[in-house]
C-alpha atoms as a PDB file:
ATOM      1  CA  UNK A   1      99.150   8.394 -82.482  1.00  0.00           C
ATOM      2  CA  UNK A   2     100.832   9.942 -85.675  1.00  0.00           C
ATOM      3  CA  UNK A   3     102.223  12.988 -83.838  1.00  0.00           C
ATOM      4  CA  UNK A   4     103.845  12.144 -81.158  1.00  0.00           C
ATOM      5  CA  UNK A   5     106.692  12.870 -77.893  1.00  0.00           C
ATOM      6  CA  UNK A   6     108.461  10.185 -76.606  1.00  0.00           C
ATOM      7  CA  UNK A   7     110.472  10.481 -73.429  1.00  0.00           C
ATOM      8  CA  UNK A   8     113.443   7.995 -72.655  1.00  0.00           C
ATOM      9  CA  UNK A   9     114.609   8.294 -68.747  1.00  0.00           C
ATOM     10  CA  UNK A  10     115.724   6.439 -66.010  1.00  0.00           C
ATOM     11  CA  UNK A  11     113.986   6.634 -62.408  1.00  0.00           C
ATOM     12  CA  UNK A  12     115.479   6.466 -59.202  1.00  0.00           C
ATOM     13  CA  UNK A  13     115.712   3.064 -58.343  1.00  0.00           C
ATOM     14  CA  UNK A  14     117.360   2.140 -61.574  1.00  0.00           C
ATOM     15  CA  UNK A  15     114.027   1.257 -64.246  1.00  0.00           C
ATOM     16  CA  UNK A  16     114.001   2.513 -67.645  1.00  0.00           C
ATOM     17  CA  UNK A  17     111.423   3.926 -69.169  1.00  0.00           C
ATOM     18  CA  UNK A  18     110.249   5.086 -72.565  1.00  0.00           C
ATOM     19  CA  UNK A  19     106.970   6.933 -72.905  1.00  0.00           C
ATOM     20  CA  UNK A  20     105.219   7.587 -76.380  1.00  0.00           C
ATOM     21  CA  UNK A  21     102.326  10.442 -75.994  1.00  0.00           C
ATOM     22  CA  UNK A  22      99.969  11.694 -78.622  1.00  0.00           C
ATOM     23  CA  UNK A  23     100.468  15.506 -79.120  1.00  0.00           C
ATOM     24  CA  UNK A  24      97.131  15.316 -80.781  1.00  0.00           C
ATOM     25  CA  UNK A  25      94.603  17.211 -78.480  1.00  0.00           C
ATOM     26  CA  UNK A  26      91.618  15.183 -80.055  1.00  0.00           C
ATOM     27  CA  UNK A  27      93.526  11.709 -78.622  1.00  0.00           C
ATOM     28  CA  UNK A  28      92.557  13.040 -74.823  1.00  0.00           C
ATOM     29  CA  UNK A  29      96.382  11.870 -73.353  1.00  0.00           C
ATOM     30  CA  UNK A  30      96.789   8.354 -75.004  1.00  0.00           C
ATOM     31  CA  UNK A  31     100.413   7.001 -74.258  1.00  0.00           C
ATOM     32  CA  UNK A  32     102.261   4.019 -74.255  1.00  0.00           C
ATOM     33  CA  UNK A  33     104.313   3.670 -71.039  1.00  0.00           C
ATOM     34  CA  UNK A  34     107.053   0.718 -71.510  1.00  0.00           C
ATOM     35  CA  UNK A  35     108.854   0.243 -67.895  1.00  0.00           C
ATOM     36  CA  UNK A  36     112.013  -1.721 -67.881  1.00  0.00           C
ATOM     37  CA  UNK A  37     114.574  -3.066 -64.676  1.00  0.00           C
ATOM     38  CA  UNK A  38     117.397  -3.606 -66.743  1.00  0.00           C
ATOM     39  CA  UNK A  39     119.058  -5.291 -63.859  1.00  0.00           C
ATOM     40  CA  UNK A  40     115.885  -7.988 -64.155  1.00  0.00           C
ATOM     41  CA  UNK A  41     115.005  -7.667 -67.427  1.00  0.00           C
ATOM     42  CA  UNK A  42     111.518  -7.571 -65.495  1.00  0.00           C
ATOM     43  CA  UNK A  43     108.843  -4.800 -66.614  1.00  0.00           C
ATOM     44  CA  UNK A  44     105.264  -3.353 -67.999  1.00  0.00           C
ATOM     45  CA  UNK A  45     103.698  -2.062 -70.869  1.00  0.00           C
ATOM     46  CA  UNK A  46     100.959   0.100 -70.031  1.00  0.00           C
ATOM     47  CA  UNK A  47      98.710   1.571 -73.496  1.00  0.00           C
ATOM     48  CA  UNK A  48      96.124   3.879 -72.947  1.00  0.00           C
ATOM     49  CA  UNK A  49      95.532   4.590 -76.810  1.00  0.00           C
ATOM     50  CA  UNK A  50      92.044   2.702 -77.347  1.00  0.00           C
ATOM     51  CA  UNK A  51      90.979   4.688 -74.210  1.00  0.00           C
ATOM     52  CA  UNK A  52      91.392   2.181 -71.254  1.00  0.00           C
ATOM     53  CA  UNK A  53      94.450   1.652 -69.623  1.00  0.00           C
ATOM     54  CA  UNK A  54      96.033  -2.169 -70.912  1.00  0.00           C
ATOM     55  CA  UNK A  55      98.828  -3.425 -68.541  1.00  0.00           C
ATOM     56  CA  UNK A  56     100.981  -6.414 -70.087  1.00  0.00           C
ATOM     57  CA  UNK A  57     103.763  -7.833 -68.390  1.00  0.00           C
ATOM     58  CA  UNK A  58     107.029  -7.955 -70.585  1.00  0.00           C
ATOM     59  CA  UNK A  59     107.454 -11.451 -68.537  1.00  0.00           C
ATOM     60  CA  UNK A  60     104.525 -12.989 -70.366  1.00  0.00           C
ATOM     61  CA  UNK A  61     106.045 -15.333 -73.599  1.00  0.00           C
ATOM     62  CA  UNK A  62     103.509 -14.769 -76.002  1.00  0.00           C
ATOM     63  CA  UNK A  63     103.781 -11.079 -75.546  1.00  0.00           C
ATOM     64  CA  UNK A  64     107.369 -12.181 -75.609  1.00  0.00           C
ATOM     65  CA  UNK A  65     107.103 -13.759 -78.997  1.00  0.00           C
ATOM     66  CA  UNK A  66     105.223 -11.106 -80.857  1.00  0.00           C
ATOM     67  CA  UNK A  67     107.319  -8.152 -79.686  1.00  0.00           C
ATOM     68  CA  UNK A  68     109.902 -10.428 -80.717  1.00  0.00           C
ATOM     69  CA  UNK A  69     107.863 -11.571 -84.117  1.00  0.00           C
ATOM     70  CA  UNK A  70     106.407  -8.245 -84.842  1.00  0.00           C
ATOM     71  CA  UNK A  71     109.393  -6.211 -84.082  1.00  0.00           C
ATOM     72  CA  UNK A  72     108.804  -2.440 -85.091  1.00  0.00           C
ATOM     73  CA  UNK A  73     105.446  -2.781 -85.960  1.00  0.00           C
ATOM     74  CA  UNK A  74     104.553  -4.316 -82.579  1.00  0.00           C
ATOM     75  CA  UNK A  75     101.651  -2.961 -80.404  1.00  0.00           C
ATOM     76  CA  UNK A  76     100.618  -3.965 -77.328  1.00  0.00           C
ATOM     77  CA  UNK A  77      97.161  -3.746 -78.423  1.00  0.00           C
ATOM     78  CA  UNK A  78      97.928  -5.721 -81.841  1.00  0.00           C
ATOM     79  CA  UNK A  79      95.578  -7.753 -83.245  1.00  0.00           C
ATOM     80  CA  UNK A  80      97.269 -11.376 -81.606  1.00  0.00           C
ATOM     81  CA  UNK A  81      97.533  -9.793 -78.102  1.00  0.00           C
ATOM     82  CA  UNK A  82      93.965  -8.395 -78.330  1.00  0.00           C
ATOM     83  CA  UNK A  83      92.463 -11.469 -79.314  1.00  0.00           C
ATOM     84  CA  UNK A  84      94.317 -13.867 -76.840  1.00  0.00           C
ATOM     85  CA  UNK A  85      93.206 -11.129 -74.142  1.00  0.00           C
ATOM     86  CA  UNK A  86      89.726 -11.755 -75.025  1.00  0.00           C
ATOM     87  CA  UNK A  87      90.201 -15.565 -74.968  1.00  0.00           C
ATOM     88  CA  UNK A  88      91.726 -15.126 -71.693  1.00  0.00           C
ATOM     89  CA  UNK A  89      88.776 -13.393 -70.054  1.00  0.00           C
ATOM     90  CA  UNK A  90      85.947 -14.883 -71.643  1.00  0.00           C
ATOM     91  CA  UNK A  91      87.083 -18.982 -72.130  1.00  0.00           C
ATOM     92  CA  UNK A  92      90.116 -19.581 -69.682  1.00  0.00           C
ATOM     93  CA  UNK A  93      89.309 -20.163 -66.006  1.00  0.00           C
ATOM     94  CA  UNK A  94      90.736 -18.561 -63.048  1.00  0.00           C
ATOM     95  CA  UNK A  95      92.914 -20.793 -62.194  1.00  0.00           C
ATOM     96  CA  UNK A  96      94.479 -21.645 -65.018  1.00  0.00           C
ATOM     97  CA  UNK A  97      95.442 -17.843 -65.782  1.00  0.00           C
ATOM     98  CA  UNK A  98      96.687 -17.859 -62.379  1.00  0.00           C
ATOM     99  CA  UNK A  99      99.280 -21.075 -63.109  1.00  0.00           C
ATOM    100  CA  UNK A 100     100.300 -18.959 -66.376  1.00  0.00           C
ATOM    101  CA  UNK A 101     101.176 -15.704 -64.628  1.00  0.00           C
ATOM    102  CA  UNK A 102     102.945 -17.961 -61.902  1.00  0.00           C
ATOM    103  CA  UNK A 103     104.785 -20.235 -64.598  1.00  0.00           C
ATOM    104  CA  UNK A 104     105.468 -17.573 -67.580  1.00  0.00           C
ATOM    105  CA  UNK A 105     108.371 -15.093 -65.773  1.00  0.00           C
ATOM    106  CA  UNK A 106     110.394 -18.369 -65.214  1.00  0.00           C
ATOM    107  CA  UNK A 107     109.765 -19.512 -68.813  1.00  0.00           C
ATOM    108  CA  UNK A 108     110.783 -15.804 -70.109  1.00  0.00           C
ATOM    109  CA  UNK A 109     113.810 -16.147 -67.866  1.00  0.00           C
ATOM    110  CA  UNK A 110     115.104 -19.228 -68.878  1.00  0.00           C
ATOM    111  CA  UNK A 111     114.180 -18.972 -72.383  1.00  0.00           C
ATOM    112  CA  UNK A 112     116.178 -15.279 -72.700  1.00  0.00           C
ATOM    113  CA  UNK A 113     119.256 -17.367 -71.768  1.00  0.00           C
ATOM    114  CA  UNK A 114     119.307 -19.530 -73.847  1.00  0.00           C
ATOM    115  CA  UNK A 115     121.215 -18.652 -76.967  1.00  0.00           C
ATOM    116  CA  UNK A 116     119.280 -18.902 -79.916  1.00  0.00           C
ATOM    117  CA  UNK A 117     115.537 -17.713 -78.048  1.00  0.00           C
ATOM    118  CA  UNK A 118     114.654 -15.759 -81.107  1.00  0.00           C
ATOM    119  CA  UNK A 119     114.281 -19.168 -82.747  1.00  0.00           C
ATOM    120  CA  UNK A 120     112.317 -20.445 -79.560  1.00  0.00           C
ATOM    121  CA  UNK A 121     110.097 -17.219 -79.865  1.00  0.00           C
ATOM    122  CA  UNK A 122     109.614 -17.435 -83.447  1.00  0.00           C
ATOM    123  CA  UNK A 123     108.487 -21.392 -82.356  1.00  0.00           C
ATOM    124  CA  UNK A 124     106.091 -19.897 -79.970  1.00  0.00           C
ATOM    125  CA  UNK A 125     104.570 -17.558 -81.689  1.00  0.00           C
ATOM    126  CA  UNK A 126     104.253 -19.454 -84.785  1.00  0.00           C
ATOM    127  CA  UNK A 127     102.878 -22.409 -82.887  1.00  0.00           C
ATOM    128  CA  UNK A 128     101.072 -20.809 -80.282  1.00  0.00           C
ATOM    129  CA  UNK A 129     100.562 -17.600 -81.026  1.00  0.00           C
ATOM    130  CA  UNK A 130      99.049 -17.701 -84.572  1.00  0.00           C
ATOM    131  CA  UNK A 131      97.729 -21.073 -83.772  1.00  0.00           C
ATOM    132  CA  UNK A 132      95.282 -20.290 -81.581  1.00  0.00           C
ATOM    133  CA  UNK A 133      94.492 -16.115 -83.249  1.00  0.00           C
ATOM    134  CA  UNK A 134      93.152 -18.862 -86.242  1.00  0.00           C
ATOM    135  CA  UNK A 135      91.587 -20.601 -84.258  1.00  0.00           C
ATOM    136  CA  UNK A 136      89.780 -17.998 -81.834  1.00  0.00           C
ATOM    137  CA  UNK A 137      88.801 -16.378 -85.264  1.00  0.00           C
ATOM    138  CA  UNK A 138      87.372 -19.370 -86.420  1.00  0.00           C
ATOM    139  CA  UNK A 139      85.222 -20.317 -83.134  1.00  0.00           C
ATOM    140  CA  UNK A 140      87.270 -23.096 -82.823  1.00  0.00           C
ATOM    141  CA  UNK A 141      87.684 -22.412 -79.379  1.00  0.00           C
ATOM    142  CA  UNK A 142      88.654 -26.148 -78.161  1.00  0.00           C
ATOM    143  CA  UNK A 143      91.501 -26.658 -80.000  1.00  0.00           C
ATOM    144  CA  UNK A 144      92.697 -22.528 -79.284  1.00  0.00           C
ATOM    145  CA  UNK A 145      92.664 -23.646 -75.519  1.00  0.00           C
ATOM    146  CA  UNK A 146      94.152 -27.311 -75.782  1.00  0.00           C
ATOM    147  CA  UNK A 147      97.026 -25.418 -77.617  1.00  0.00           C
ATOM    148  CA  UNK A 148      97.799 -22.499 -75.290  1.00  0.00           C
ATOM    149  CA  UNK A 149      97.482 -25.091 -72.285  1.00  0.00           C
ATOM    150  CA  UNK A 150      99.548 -27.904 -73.825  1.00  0.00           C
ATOM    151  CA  UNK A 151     102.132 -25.082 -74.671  1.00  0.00           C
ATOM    152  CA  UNK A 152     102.163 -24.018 -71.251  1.00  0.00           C
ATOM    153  CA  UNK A 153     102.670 -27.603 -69.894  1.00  0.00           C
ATOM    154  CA  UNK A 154     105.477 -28.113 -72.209  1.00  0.00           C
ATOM    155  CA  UNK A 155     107.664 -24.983 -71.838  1.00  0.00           C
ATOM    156  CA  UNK A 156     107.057 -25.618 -68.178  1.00  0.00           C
ATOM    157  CA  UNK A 157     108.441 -29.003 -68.576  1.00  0.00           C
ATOM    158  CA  UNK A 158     111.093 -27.873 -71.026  1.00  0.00           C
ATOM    159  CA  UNK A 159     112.269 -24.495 -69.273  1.00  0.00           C
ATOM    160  CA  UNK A 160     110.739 -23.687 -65.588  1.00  0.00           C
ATOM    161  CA  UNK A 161     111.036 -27.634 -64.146  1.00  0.00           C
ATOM    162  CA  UNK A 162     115.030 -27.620 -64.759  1.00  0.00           C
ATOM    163  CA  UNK A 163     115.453 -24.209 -63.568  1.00  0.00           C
ATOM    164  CA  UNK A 164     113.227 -24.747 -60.490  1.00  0.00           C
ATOM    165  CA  UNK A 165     115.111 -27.993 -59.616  1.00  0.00           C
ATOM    166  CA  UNK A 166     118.122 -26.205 -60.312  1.00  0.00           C
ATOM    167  CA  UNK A 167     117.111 -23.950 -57.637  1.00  0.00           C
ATOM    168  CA  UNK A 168     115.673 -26.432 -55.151  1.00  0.00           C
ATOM    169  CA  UNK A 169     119.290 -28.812 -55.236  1.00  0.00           C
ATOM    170  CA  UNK A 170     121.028 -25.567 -54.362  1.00  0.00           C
ATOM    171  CA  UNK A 171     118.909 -24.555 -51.708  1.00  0.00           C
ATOM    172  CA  UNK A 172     118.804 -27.840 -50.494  1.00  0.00           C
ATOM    173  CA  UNK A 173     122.741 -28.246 -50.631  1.00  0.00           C
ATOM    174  CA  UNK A 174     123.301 -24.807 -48.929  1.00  0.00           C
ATOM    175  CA  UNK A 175     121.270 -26.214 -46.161  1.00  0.00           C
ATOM    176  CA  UNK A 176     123.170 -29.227 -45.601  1.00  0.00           C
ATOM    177  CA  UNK A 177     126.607 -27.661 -45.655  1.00  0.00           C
ATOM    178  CA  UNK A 178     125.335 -25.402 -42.297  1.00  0.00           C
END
């Protein structure tokens, strides 16, 4: 996508987006869509450039960490993201993709308050992140997945659980006070 548009607006019910589209007729319409509720924080980022259409959420922390790692040169279909995507549908069950899409947007959101997260991303996607890229490359699948999952267990533990209980005593207190 060397020559590009890119569109910056703001819909109707208050998201932000920025859209990136190839002006080159032989890429077909590839575009990167990136959808933000600034309100939330919550959004997508949909890439069409290798010809199928890629959705990541931005609530996901290791797409998290290497937007945050990668910075300007970050891609939605970068190397890391493609490879853990792979990993994800071809060695992680069901289920537990299922606990990391329900856990992750409560990690994100506890993690973006806290004040120094760019450390805590640059953690994450040292740790994590490049971890298991090595290892996937290497075949050493085992140890990839006994990372990711004993990351996900532990910034569960560290980040979701007190936020969660948080939640919980003050839904809990609210009810008694009636």
């Amino acid at each position: 996508m060397d020559d590009k548009e890119i569109r910056v607006h703001t819909d109707k019910r208050g998201k932000d987006h920025v859209d990136i589209y190839s002006n080159d007729p032989k890429d077909d319409h590839t575009s990167i869509h990136i959808n933000i509720d600034t309100t939330t924080g919550k959004g997508t980022i949909v890439d069409t450039t290798n010809g199928s259409k890629e959705t990541t959420d931005t609530q996901c922390y290791l797409t998290t960490a290497c937007m945050r790692h990668l910075m300007d040169n970050f891609s939605d279909n970068c190397e890391e993201l493609t490879i853990l995507r792979w990993f994800r549908d071809n060695c992680v069950s069901k289920e537990d993709i299922e606990h990391y899409y329900q856990t992750a947007p409560i990690v994100v959101d506890a993690i973006n308050e806290v004040k120094n997260n760019n450390e805590i991303y640059s953690y994450i996607y040292e740790n994590v992140v490049s971890a298991c890229v090595d290892a996937i490359k290497k075949g050493d699948y085992d140890f990839a997945y006994n990372r990711y999952k004993s990351s996900i267990l532990t910034l569960e533990e560290q980040f979701a659980r007190p936020r969660l209980e948080n939640k919980l005593t003050k839904i809990l207190r609210l009810r008694n006070c009636n």
